[in-house]
Protein backbone atom coordinates (compact mmCIF):
# COMPACT_ATOMS: atom_id res chain seq x y z
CA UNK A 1 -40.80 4.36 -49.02
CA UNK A 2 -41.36 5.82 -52.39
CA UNK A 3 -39.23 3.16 -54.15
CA UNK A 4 -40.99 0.56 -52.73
CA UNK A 5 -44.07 1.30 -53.15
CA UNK A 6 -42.92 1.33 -56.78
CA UNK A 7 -41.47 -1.96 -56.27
CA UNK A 8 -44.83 -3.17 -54.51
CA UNK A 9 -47.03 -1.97 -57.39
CA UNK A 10 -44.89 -3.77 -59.90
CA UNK A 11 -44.70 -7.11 -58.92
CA UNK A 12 -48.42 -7.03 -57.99
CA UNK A 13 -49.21 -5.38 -61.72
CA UNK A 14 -51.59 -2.93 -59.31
CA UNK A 15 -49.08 0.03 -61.04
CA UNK A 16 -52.50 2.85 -61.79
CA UNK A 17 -50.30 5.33 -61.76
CA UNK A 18 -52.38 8.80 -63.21
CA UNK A 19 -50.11 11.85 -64.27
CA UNK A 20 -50.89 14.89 -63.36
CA UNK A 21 -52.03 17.70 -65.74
CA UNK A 22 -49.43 20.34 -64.89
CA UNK A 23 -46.65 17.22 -65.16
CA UNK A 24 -47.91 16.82 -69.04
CA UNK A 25 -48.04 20.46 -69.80
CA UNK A 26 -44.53 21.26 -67.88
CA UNK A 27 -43.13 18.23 -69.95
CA UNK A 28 -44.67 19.22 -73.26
CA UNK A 29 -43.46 22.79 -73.16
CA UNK A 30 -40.27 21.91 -72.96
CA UNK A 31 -40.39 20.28 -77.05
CA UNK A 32 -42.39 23.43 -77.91
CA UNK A 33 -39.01 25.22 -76.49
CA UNK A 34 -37.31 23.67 -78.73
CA UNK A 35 -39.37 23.28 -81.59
CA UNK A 36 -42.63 25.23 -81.93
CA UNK A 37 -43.72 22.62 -84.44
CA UNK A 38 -42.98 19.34 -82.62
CA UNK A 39 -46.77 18.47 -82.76
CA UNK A 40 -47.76 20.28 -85.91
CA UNK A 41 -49.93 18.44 -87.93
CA UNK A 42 -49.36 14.75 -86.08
CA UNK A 43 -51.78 12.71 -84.91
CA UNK A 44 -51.22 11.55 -81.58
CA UNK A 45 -52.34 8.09 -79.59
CA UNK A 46 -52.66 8.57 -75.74
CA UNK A 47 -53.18 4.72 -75.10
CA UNK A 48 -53.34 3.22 -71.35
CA UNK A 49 -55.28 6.61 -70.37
CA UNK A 50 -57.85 7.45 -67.47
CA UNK A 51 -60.25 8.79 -70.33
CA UNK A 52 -62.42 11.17 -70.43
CA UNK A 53 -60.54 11.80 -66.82
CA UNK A 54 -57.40 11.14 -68.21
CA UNK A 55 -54.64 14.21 -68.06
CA UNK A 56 -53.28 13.50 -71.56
CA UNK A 57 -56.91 13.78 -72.42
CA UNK A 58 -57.57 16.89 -71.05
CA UNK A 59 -53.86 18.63 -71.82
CA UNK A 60 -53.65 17.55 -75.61
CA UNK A 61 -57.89 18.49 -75.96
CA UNK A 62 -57.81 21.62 -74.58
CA UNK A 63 -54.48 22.64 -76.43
CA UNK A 64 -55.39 20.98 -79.51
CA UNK A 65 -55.11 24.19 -81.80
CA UNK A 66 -52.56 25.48 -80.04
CA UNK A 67 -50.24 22.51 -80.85
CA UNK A 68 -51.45 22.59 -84.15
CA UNK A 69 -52.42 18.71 -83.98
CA UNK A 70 -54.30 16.42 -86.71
CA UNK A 71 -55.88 14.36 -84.36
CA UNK A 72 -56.15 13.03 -80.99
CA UNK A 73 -56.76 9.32 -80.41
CA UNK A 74 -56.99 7.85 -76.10
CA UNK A 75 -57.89 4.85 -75.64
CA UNK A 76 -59.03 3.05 -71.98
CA UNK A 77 -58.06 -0.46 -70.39
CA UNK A 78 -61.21 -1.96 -68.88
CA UNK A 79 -61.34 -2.32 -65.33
CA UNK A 80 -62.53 -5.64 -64.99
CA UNK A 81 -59.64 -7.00 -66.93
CA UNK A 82 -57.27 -4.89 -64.13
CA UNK A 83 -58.15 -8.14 -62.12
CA UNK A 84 -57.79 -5.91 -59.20
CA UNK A 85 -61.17 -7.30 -57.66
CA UNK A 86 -62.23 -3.73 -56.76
CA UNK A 87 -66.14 -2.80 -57.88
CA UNK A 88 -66.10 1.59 -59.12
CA UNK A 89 -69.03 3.54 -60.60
CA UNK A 90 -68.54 4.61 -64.14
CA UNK A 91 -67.73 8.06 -64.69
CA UNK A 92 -71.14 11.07 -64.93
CA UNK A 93 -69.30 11.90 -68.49
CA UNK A 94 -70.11 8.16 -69.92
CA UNK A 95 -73.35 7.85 -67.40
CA UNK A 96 -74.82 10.60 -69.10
CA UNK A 97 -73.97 9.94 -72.86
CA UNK A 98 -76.21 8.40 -74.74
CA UNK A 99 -73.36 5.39 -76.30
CA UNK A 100 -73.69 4.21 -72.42
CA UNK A 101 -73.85 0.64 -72.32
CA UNK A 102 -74.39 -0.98 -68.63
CA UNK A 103 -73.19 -3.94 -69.80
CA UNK A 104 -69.90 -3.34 -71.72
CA UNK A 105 -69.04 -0.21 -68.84
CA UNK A 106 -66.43 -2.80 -67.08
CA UNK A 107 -65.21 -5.20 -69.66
CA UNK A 108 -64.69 -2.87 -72.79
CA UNK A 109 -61.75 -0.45 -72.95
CA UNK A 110 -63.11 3.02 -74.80
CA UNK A 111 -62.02 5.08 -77.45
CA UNK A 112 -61.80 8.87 -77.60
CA UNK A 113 -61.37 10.83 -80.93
CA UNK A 114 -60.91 14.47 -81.54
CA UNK A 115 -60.33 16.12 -84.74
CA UNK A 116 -62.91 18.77 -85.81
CA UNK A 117 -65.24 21.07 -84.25
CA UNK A 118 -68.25 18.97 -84.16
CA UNK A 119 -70.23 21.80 -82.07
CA UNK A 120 -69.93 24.41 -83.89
CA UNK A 121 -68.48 26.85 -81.16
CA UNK A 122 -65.42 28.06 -83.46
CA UNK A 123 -62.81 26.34 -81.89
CA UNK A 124 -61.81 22.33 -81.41
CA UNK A 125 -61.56 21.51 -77.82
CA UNK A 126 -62.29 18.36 -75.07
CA UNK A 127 -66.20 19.34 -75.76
CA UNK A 128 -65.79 17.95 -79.50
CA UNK A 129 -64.40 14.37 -78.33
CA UNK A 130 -66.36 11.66 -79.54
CA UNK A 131 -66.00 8.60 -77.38
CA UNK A 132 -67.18 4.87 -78.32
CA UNK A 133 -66.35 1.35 -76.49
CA UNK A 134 -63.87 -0.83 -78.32
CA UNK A 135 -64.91 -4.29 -79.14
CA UNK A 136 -62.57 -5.08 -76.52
CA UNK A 137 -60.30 -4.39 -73.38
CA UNK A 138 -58.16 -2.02 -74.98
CA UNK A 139 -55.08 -4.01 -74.24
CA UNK A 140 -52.57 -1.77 -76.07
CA UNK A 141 -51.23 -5.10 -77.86
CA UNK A 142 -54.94 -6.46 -78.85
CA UNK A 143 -55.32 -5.48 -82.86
CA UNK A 144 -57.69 -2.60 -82.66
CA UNK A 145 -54.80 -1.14 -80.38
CA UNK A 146 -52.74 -1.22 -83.27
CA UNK A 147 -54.35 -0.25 -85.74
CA UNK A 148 -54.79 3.13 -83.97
CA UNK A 149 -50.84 2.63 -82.70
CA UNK A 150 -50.15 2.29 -86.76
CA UNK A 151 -52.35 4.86 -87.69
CA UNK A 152 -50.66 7.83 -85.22
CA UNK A 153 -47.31 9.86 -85.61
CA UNK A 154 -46.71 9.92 -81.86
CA UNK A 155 -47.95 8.33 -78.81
CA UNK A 156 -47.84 9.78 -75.47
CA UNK A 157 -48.84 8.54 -72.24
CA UNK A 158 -47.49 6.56 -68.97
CA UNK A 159 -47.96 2.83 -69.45
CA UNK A 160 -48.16 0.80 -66.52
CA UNK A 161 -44.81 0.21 -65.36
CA UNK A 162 -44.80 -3.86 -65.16
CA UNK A 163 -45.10 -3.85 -68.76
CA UNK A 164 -42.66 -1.20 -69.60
CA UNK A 165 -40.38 -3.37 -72.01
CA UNK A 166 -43.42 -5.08 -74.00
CA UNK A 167 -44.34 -1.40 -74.41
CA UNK A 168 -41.16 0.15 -75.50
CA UNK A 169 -40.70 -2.79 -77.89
CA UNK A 170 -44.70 -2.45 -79.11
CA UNK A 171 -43.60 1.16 -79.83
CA UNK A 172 -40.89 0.48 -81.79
CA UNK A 173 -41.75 -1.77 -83.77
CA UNK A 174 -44.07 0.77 -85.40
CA UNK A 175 -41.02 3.01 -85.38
CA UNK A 176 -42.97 5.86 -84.00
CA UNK A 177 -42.27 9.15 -82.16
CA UNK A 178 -43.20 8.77 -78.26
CA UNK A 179 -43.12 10.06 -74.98
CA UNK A 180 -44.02 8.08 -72.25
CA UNK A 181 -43.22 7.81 -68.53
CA UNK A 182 -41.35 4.87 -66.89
CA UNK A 183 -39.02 4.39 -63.86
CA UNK A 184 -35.08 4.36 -63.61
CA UNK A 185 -34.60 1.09 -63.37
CA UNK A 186 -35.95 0.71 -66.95
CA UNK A 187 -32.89 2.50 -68.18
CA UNK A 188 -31.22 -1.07 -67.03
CA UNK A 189 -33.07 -3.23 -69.02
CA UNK A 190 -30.83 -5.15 -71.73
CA UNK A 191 -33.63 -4.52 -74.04
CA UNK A 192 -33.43 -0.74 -73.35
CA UNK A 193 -30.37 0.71 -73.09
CA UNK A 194 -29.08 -0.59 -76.46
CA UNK A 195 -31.52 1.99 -77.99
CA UNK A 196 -30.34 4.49 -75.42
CA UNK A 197 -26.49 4.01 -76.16
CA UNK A 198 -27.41 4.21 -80.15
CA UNK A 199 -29.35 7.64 -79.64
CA UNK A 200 -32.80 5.86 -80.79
CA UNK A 201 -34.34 6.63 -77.69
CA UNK A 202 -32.87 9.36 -74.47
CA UNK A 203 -34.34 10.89 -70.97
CA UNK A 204 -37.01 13.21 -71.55
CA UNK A 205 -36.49 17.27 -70.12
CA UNK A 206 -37.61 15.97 -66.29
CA UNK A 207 -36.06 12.57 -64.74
CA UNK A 208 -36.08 12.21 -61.51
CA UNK A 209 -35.84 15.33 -60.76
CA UNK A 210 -37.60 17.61 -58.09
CA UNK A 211 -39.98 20.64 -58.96
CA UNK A 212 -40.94 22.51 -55.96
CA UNK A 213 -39.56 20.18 -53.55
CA UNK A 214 -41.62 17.12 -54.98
CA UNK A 215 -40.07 14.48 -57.25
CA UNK A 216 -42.81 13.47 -59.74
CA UNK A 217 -46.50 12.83 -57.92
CA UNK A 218 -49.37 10.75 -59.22
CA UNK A 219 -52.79 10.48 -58.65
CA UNK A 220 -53.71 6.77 -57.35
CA UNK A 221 -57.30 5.19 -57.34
CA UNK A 222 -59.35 5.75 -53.83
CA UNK A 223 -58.94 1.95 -52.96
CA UNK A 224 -54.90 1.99 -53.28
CA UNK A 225 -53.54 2.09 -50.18
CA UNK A 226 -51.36 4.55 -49.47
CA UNK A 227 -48.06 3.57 -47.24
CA UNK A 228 -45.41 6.40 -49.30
CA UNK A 229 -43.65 8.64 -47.11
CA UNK A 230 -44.72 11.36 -49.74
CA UNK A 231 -48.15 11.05 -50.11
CA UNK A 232 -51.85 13.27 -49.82
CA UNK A 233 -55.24 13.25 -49.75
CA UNK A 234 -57.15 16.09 -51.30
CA UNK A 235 -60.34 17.22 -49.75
CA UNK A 236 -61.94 15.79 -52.44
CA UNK A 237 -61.04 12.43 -51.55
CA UNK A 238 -58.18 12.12 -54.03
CA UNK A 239 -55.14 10.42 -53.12
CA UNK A 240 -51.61 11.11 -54.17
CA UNK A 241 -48.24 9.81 -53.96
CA UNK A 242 -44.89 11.03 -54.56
CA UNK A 243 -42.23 8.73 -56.78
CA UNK A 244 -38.37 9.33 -57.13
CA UNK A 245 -36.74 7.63 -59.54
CA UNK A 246 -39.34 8.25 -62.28
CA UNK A 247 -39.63 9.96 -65.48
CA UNK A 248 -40.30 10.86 -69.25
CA UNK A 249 -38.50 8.36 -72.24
CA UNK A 250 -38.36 10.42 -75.66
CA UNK A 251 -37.33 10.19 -78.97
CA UNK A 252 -38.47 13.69 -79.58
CA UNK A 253 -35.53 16.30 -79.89
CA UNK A 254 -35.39 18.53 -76.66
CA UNK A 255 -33.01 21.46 -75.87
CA UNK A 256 -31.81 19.96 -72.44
CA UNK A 257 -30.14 17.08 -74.63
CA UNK A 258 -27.87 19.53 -76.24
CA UNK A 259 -26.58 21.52 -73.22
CA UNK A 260 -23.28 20.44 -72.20
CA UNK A 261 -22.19 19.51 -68.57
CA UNK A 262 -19.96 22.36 -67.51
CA UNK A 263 -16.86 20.15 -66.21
CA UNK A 264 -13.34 21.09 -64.29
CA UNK A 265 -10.56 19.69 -65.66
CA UNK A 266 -9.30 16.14 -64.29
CA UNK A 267 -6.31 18.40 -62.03
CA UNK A 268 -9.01 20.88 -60.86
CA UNK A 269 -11.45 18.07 -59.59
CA UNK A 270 -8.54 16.60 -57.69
CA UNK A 271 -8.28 19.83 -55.73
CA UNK A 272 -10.90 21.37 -55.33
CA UNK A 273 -13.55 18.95 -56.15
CA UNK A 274 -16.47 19.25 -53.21
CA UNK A 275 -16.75 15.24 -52.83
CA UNK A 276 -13.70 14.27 -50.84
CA UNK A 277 -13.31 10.87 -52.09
CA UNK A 278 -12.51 12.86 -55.63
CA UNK A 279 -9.69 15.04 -53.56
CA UNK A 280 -8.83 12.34 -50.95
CA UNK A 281 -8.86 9.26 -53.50
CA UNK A 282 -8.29 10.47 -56.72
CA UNK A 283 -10.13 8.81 -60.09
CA UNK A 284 -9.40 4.64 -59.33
CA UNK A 285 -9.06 2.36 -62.58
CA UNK A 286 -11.65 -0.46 -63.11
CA UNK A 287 -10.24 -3.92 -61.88
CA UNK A 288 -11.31 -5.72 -65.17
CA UNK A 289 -12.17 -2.43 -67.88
CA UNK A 290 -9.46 0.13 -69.07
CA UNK A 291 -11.30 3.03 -67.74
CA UNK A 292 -11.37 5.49 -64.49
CA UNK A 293 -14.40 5.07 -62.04
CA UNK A 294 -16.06 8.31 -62.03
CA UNK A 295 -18.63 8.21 -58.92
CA UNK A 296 -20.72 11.37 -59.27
CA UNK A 297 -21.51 12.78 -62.39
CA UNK A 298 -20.16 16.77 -61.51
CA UNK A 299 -16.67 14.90 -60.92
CA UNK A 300 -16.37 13.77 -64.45
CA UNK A 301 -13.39 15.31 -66.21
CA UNK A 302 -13.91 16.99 -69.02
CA UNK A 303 -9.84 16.66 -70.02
CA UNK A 304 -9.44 12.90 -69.83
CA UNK A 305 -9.37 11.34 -73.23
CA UNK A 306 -10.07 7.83 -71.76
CA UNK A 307 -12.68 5.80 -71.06
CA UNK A 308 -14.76 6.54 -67.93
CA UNK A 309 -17.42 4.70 -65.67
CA UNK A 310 -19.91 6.76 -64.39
CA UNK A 311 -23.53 7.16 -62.66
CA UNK A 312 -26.90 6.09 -64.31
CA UNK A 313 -27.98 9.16 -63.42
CA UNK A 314 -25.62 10.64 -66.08
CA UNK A 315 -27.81 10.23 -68.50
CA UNK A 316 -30.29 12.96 -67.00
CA UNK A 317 -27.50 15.32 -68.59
CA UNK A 318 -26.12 13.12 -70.95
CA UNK A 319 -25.07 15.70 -74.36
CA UNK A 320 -24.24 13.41 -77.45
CA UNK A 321 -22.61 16.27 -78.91
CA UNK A 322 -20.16 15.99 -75.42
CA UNK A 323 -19.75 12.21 -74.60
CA UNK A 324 -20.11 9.26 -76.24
CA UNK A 325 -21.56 5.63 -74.41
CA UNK A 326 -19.37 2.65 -74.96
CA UNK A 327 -21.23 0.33 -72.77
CA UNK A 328 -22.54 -0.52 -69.70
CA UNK A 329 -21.94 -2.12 -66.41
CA UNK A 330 -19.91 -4.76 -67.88
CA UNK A 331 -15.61 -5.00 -68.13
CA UNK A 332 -14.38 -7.30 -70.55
CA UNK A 333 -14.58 -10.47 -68.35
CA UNK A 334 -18.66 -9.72 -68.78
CA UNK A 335 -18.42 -9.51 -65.11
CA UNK A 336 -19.42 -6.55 -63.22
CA UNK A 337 -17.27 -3.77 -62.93
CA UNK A 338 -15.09 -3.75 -60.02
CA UNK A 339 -12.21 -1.78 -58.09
CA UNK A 340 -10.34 -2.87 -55.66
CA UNK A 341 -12.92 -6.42 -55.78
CA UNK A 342 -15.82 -3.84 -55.35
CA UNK A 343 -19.01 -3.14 -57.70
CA UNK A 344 -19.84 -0.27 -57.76
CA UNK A 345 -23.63 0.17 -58.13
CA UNK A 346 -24.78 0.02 -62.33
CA UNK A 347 -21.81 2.04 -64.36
CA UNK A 348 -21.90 3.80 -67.92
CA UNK A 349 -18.92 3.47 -69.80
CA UNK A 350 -18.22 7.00 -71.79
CA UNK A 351 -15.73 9.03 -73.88
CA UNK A 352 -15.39 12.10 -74.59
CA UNK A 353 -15.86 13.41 -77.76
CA UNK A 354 -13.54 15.23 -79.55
């Protein structure tokens, strides 16, 4: 239900997908693991936010001297252009500023800035934002966009996932640092995983992977309607829903990246690997690729100086230092890759390093 819901929301563009705070913070920590310094100094864009509601808001606002940053820069999508024909009631926050503008409250995006202590109270934090509407929607590719896109060292935030590519491509073209959120299927897109096979751009610390039971969850707005077999409503009202198949894009350095796959040997997965069509079957050889079909990623070899097809899901634990990507889903007919007349589902072609 989960993945099409997913599916559902894309083709209609209705994709208002809000992360949640503790999915920021838990995703964050993981480059200050690493690197205490990853945000030191930078100025970051959160474009495509909820605002002054946003979680990227919040997180990066209320940690903004703990991460050491420059500046923080969000920026809104007005709802009217959404198209989603759906009347809400701005938010108390820009009701009760004095910048609030009755008539521009729909059809302007906004823009949030942080980067000083404009009250005084000894520390910078969410109640030193300064917010103002843009002269337009905020359509992350409109000019004012850029301009704050050129003017930032990272951006950070979960784009709606119908426009993933334009986005990716929007955010290198500036040849900037990011971390954003998109679905597994994105990993597919002929326009992505070139990047991904040259090390430009790599799965972020959590990819579809479950955290207390629960893949990744998102808040939805009240009017979406909710048909996920993973879904809540808070007692506020709230509504939630549970995605597989979903996670963080990075070109920022993580640990996780760097940990090897501990891997039997290509003898030692034929006996005593715990999928029997490893034992049973042994490693079959691509119909039209020189290369062994590898069909879950703890069977891979880590002996076998050939190539090797395996899952997309790989690249969840995918070590550069470990394997190297060839290419994908292709043999050299540009067909499909096949055994026995068979495709299996989307292959990565690897090698080990040496």
């Amino acid at each position: 239900m989960g993945r099409r819901t997913l599916d559902t929301a894309h083709k209609s563009k209705n994709d208002e997908f809000y992360t949640q705070y503790e999915d920021v913070e838990r995703e964050v920590n993981s480059y200050l693991d690493f690197n205490v310094n990853t945000f030191k100094d930078k100025v970051i864009l959160c474009p495509c936010d909820d605002g002054e509601e946003g979680s990227f808001t919040k997180y990066f606002s209320q940690n903004f001297e703990k991460l050491g940053l420059k500046k923080l820069i969000c920026t809104t999508y007005a709802h009217e252009s959404k198209g989603l024909g759906v009347e809400i009631e701005p938010s108390e926050y820009e009701k009760k500023s004095e910048k609030f503008d009755k008539n521009k409250t729909m059809t302007h995006g906004k823009v949030f800035i942080l980067e000083s202590d404009k009250d005084n109270s000894g520390r910078i934090d969410f109640e030193d934002i300064e917010w103002d509407y843009l002269e337009g929607d905020g359509d992350f590719r409109s000019e004012e966009v850029i301009k704050l896109r050129d003017e930032s060292d990272i951006i950070i935030t979960n784009p709606p996932f119908s426009l993933f590519r334009e986005f990716m491509a929007w955010i290198m073209e500036a040849k900037k640092q990011f971390l954003i959120l998109g679905n597994q299927n994105a990993i597919t897109y002929k326009d992505v995983f070139p990047l991904i096979m040259n090390n430009e751009i790599w799965l972020g610390c959590r990819f579809n992977e479950r955290v207390n039971g629960k893949n990744l969850t998102y808040r939805v707005p009240y009017y979406y309607n909710i048909n996920a077999c993973e879904s809540d409503i808070a007692e506020n009202g709230d509504k939630y829903i549970t995605v597989p198949g979903t996670g963080w894009f990075t070109n920022l350095d993580h640990g996780k990246r760097h940990q090897p796959l501990s891997l039997m040997s290509l003898n030692d997965n034929l006996k005593f690997s715990k999928h029997s069509i490893v034992r049973e079957n042994g490693y079959k050889k691509y119909d039209n690729y020189d290369a062994i079909d590898i069909p879950f990623v703890d069977a891979i070899p880590n002996d076998y100086d050939g190539d090797m097809g395996v899952p997309i899901t790989f690249l969840g634990k995918y070590c550069p230092e470990q394997f190297k990507i060839i290419k994908f889903r292709k043999g050299n007919d540009d067909k499909d890759l096949s055994v026995d007349g068979k495709c299996p589902y989307f292959r990565i072609i690897i090698r080990r390093v040496k």
